[in-house]
C-alpha atoms as a PDB file:
ATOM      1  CA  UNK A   1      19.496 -25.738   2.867  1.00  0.00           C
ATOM      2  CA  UNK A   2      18.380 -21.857   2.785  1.00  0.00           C
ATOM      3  CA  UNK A   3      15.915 -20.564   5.483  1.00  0.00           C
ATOM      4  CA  UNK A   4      12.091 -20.768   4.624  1.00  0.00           C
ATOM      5  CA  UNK A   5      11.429 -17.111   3.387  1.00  0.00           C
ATOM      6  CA  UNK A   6       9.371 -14.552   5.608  1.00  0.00           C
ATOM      7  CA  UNK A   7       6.914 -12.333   2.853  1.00  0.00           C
ATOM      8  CA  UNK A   8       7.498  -8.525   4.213  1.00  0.00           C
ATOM      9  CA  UNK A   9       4.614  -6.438   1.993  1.00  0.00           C
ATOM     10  CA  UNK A  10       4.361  -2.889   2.542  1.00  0.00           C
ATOM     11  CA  UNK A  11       1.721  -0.143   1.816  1.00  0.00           C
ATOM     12  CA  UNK A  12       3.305   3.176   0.102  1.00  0.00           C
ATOM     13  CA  UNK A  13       1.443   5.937   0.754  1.00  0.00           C
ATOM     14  CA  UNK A  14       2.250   7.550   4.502  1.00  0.00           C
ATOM     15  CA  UNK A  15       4.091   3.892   5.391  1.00  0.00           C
ATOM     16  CA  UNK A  16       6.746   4.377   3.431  1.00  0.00           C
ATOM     17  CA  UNK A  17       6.554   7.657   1.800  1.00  0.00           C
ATOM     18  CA  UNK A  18       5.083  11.103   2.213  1.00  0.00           C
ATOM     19  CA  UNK A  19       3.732  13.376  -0.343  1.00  0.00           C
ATOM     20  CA  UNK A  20       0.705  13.843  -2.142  1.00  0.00           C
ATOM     21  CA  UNK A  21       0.374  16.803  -4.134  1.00  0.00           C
ATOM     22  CA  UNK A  22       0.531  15.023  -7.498  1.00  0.00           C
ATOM     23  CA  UNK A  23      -1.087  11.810  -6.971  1.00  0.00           C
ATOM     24  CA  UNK A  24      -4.454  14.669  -5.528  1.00  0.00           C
ATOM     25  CA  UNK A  25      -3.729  16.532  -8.861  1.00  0.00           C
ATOM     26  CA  UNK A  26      -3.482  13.173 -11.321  1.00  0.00           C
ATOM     27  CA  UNK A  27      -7.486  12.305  -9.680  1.00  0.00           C
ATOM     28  CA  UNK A  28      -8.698  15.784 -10.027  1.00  0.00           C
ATOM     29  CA  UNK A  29      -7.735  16.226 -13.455  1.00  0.00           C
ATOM     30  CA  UNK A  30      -9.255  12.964 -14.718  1.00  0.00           C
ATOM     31  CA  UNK A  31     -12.790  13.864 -13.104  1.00  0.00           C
ATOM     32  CA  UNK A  32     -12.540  16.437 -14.868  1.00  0.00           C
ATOM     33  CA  UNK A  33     -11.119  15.975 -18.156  1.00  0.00           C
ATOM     34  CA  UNK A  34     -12.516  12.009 -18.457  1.00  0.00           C
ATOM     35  CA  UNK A  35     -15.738  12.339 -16.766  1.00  0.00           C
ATOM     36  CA  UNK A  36     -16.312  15.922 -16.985  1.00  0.00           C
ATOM     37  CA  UNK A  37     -16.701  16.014 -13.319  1.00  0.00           C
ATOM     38  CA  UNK A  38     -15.030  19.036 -11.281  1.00  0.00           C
ATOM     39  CA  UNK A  39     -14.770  17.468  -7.541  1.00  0.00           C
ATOM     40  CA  UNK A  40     -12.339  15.848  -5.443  1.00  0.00           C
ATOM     41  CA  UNK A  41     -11.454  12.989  -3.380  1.00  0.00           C
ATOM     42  CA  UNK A  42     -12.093  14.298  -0.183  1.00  0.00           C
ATOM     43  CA  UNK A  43     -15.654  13.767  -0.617  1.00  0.00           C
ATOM     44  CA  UNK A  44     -15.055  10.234   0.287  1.00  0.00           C
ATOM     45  CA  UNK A  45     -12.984   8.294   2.721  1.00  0.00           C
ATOM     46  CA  UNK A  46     -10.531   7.506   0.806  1.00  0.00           C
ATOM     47  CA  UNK A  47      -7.787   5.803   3.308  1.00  0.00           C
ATOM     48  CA  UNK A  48      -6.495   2.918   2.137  1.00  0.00           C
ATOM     49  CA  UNK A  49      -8.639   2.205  -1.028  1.00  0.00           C
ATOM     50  CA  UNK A  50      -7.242   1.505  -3.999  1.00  0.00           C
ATOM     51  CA  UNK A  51      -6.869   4.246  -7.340  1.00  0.00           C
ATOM     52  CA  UNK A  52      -9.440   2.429  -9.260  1.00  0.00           C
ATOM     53  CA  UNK A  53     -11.892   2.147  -6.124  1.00  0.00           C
ATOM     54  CA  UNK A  54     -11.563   5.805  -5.340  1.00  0.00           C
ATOM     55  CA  UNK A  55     -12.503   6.552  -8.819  1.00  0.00           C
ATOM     56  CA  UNK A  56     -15.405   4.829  -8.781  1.00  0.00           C
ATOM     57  CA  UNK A  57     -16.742   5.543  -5.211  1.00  0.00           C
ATOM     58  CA  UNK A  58     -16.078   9.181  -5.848  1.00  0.00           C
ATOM     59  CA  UNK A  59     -18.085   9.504  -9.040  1.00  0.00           C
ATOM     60  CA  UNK A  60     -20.905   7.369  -7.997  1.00  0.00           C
ATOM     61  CA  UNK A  61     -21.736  10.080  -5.771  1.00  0.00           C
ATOM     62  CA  UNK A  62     -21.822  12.581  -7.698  1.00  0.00           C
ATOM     63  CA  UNK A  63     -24.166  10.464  -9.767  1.00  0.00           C
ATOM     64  CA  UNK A  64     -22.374   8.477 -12.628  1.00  0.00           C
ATOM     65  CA  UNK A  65     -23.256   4.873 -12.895  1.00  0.00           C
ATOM     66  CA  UNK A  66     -21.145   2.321 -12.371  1.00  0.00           C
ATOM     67  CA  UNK A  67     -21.186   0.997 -15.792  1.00  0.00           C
ATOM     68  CA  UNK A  68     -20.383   4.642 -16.828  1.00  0.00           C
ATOM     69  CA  UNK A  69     -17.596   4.975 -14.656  1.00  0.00           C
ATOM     70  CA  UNK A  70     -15.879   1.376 -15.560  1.00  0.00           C
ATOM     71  CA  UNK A  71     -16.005   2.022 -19.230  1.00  0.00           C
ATOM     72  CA  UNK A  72     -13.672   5.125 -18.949  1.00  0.00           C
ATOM     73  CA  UNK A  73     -11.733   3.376 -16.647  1.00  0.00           C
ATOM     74  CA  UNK A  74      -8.318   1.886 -19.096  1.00  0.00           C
ATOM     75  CA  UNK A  75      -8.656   6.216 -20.184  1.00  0.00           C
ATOM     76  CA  UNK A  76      -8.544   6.998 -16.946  1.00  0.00           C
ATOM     77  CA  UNK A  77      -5.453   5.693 -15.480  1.00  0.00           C
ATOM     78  CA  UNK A  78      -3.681   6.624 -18.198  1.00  0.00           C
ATOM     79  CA  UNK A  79      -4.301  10.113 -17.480  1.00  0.00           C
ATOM     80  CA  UNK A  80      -4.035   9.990 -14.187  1.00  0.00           C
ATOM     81  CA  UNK A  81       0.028   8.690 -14.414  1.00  0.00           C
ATOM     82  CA  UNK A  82       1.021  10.945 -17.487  1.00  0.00           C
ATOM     83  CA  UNK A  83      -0.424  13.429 -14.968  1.00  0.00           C
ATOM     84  CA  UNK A  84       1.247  12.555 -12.053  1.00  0.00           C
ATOM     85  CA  UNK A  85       4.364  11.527 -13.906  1.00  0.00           C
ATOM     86  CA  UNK A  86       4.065  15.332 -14.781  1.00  0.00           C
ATOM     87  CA  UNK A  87       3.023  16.833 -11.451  1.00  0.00           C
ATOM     88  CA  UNK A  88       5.680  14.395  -9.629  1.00  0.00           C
ATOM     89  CA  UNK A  89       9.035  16.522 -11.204  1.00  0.00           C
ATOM     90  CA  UNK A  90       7.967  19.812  -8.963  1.00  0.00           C
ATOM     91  CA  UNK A  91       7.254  17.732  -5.528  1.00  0.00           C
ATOM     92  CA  UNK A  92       9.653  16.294  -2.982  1.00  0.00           C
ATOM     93  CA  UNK A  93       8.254  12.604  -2.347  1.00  0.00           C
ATOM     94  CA  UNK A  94      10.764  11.564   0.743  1.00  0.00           C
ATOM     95  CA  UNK A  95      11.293   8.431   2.686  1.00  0.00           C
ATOM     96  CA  UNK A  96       9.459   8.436   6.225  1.00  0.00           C
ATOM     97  CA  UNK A  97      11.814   8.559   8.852  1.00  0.00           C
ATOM     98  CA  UNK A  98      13.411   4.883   9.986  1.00  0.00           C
ATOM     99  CA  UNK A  99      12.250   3.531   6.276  1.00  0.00           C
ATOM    100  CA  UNK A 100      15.198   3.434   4.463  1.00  0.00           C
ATOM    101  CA  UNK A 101      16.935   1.925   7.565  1.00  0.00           C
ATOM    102  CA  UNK A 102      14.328  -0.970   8.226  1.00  0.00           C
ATOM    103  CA  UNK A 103      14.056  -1.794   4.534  1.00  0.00           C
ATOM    104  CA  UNK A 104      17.905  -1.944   3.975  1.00  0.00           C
ATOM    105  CA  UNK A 105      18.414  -4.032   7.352  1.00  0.00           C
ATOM    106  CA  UNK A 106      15.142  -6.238   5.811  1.00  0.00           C
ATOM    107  CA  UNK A 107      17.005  -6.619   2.683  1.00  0.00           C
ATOM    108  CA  UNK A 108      20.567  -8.070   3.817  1.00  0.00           C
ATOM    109  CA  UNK A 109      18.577 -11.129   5.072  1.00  0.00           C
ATOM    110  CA  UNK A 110      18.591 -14.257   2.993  1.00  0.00           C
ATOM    111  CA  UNK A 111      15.248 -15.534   4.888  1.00  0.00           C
ATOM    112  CA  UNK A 112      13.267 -11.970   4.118  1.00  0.00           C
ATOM    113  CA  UNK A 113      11.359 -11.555   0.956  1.00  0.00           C
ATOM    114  CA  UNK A 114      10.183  -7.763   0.194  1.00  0.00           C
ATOM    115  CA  UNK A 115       7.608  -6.611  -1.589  1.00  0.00           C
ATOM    116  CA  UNK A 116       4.444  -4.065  -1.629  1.00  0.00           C
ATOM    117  CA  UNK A 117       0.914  -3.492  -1.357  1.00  0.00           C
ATOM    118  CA  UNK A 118      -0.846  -0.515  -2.915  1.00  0.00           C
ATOM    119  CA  UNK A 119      -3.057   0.714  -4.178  1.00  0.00           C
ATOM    120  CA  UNK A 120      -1.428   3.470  -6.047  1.00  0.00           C
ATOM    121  CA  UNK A 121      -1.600   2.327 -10.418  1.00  0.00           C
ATOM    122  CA  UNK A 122       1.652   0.750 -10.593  1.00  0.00           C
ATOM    123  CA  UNK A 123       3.740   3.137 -12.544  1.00  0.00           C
ATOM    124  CA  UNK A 124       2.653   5.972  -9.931  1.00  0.00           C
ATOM    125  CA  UNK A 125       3.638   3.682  -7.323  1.00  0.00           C
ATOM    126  CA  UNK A 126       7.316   2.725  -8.707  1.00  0.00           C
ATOM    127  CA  UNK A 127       7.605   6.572  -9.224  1.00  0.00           C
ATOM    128  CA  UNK A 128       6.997   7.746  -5.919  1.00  0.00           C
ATOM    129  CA  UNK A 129       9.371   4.830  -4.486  1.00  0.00           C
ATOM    130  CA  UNK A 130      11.888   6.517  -7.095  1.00  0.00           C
ATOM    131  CA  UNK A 131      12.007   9.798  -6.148  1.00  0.00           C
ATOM    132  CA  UNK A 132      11.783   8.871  -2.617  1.00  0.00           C
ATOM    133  CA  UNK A 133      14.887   6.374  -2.740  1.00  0.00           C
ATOM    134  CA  UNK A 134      13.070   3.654  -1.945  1.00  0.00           C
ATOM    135  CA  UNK A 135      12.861   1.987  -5.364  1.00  0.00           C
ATOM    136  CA  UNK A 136      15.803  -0.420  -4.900  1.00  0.00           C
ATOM    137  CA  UNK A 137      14.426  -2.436  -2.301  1.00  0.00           C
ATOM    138  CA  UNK A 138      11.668  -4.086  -4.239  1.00  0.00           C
ATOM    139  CA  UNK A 139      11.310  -6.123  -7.499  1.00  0.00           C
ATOM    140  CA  UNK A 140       7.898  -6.567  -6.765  1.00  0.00           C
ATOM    141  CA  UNK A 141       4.535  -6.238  -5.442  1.00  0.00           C
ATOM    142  CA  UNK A 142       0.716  -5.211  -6.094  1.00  0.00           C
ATOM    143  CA  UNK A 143      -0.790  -2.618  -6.854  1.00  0.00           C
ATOM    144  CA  UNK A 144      -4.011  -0.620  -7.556  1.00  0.00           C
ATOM    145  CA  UNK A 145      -3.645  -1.461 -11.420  1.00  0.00           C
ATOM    146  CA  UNK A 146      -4.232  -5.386 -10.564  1.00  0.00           C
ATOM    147  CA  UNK A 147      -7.232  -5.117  -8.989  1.00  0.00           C
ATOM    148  CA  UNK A 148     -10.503  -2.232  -7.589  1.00  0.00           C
ATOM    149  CA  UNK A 149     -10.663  -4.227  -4.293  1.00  0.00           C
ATOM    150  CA  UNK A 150      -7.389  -3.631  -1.709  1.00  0.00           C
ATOM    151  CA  UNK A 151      -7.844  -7.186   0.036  1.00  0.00           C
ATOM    152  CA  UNK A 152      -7.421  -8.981  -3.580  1.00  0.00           C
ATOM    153  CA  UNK A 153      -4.437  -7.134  -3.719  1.00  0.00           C
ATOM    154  CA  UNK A 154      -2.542  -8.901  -0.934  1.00  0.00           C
ATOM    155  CA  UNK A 155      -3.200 -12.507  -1.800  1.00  0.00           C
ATOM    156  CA  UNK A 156      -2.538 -11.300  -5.282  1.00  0.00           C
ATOM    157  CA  UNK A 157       1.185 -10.519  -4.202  1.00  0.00           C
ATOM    158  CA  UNK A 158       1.254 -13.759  -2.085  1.00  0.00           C
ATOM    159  CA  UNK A 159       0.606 -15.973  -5.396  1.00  0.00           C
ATOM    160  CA  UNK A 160       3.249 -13.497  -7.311  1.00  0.00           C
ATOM    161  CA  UNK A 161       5.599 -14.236  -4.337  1.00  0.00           C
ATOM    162  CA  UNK A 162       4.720 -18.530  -4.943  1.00  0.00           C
ATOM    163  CA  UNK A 163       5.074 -18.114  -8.500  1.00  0.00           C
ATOM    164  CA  UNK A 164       8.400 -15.949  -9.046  1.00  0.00           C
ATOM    165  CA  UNK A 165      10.549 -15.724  -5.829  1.00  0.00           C
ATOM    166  CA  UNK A 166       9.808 -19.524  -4.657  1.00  0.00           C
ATOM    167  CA  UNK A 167       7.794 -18.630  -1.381  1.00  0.00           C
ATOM    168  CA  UNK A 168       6.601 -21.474   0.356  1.00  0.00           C
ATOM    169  CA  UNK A 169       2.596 -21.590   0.101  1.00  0.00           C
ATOM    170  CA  UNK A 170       2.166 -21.785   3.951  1.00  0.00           C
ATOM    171  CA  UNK A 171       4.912 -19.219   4.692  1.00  0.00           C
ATOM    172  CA  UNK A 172       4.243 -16.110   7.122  1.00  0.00           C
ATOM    173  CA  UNK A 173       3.271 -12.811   5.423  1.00  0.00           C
ATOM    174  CA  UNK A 174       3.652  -9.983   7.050  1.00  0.00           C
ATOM    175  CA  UNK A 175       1.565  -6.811   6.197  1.00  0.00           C
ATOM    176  CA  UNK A 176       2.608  -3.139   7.213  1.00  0.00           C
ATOM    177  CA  UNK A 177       0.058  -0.402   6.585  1.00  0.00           C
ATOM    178  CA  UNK A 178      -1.126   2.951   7.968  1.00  0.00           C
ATOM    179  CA  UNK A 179      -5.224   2.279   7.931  1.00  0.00           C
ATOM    180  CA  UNK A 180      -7.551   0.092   8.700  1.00  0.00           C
ATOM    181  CA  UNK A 181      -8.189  -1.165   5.428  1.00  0.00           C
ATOM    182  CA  UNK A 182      -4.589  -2.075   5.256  1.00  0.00           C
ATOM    183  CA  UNK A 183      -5.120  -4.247   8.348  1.00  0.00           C
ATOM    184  CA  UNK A 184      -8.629  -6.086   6.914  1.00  0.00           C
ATOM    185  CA  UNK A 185      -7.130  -6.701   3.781  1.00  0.00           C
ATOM    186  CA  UNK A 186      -4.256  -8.210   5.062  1.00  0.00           C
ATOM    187  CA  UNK A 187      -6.533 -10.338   7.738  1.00  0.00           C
ATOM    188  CA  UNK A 188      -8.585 -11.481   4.679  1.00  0.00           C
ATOM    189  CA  UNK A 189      -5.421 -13.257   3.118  1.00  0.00           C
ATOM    190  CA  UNK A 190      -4.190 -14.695   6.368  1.00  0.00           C
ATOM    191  CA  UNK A 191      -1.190 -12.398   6.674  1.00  0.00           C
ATOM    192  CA  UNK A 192       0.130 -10.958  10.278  1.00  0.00           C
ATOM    193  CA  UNK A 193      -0.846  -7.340   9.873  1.00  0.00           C
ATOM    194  CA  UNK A 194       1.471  -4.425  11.478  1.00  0.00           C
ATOM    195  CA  UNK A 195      -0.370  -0.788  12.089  1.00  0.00           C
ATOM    196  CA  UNK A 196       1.905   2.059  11.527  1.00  0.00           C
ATOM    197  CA  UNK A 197       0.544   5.342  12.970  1.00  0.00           C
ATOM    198  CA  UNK A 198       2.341   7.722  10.322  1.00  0.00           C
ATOM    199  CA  UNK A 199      -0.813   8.075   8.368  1.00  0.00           C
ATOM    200  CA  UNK A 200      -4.060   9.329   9.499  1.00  0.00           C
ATOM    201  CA  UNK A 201      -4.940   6.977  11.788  1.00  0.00           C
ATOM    202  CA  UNK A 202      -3.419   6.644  15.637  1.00  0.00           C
ATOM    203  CA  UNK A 203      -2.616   3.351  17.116  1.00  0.00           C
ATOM    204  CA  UNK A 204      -5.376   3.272  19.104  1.00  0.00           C
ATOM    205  CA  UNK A 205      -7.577   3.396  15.729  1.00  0.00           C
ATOM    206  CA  UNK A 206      -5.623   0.907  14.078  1.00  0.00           C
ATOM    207  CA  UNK A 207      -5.644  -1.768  17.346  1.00  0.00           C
ATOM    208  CA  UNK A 208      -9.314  -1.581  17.174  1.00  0.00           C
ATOM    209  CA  UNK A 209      -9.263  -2.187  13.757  1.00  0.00           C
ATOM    210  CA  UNK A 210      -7.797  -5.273  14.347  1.00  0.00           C
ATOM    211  CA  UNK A 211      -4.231  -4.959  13.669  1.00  0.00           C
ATOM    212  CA  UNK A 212      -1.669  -7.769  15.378  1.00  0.00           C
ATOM    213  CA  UNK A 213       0.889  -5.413  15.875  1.00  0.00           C
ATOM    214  CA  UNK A 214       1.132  -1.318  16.011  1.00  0.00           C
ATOM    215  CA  UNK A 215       4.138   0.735  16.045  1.00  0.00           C
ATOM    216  CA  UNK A 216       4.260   4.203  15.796  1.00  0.00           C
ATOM    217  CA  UNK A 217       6.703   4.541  13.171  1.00  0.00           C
ATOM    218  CA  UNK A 218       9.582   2.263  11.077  1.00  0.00           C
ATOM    219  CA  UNK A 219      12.066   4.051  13.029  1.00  0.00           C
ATOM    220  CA  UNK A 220      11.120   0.713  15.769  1.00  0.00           C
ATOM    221  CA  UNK A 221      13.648  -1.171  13.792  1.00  0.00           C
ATOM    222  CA  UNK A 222      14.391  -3.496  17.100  1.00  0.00           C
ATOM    223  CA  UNK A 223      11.014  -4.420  17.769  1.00  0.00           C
ATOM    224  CA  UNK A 224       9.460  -4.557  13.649  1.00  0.00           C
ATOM    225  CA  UNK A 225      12.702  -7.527  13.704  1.00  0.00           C
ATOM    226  CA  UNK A 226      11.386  -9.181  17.098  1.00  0.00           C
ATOM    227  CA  UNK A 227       7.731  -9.020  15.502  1.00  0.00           C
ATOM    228  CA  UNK A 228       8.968 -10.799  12.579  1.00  0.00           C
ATOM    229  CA  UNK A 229      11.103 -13.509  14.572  1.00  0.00           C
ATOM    230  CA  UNK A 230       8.356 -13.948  16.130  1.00  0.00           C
ATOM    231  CA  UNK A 231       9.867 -13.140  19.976  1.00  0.00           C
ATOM    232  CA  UNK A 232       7.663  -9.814  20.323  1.00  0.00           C
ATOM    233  CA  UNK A 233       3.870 -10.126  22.247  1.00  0.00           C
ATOM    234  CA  UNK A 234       0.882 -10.074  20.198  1.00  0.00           C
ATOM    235  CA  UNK A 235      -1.304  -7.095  20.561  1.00  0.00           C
ATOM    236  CA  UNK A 236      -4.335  -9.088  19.598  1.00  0.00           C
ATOM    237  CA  UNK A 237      -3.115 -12.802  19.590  1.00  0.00           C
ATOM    238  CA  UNK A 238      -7.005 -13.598  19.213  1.00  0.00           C
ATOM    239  CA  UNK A 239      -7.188 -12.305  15.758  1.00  0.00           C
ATOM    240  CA  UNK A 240      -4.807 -14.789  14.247  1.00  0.00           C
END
């Protein structure tokens, strides 16, 4: 009888990967040549929301509706990955350091199921995992294309998960992301969430956020495998 499968999702952006240039360039182009807004992301805080949701929160202050916003939305992404797709072939995308190691050790285990959380559109997502080297380890996940809100996104790779790879319904999921939104949405679908402080937020931020675990980087191979065994101290057993 094979061992009840552990759900391992992680975030891309600074989790995983590092480099930003195009996706930046992909959203600045399509305020401008979709909505025929010049601005940029930065005018929002943007960590850990999903392409779609950035969009949106970004145009509705500069003064678009809503309803405006959504309707361009299918035009949108499309411009935004031929544009990235574009941008992508003059930037180095690279693996954080300890990724490749963690993932590789994660993915020689019979009782380990991978898969990802992001909110990157999907084929800007696979493509970053590409170029990084990261690609292999995954057959699946969700992503920013699937949904505008980042906590459907988790329980939307759970039921993927149940439905494709045979994951038990009450199996543990385990979440690894580099904001606090990565942490709520994981909380809102039940899943044990891990703070990595390779992003922009420390690991004091991401404890108060609410996180289970925190580790500064993937490079803690020893004590990510203890946290998922289940024989490493929870830094806010309260939460679960």
């Amino acid at each position: 009888m094979s061992p009840e499968k552990k759900l391992v999702l992680f975030d891309i952006d600074k989790t995983l990967t590092y480099g930003v240039k195009s996706h930046r360039a992909a959203f600045h182009g399509a305020f401008e040549k979709i909505y025929g807004v010049k601005t940029t992301v930065d005018i929002i805080d943007h960590g850990g929301m999903t392409d779609q949701q950035i969009v949106i929160e970004v145009l509705k202050k500069k003064g678009l509706s809503e309803k405006q916003i959504k309707a361009k939305l299918p035009e949108c992404r499309n411009f935004m990955i031929e544009k990235f797709k574009q941008a992508a072939k003059r930037e180095k995308i690279y693996a954080i350091a300890g990724a490749k190691e963690l993932l590789e050790e994660l993915k020689k285990r019979e009782d380990v199921l991978l898969g990802l959380v992001t909110g990157n559109l999907e084929p800007i997502g696979w493509e970053k995992l590409r170029k990084a080297g990261l690609a292999h380890y995954f057959s699946f996940g969700a992503f920013g294309s699937d949904a505008i809100e980042r906590s459907d996104l988790v329980k939307i790779a759970i039921r993927r998960a149940q439905k494709n790879y045979g994951f038990a319904k009450k199996g543990k999921v385990f979440l690894f992301g580099d904001t606090p939104r990565d942490v709520e949405a994981g909380k809102k679908a039940n899943a044990i969430t891990i703070g990595v402080a390779t992003g922009n937020f420390s690991s004091e931020v991401l404890k108060k956020a609410g996180a289970d675990f925190v580790v500064e980087n993937l490079s803690e191979k020893e004590k990510i495998l203890e946290i998922i065994y289940g024989g490493y101290k929870k830094q806010n057993p309260q939460k679960i």
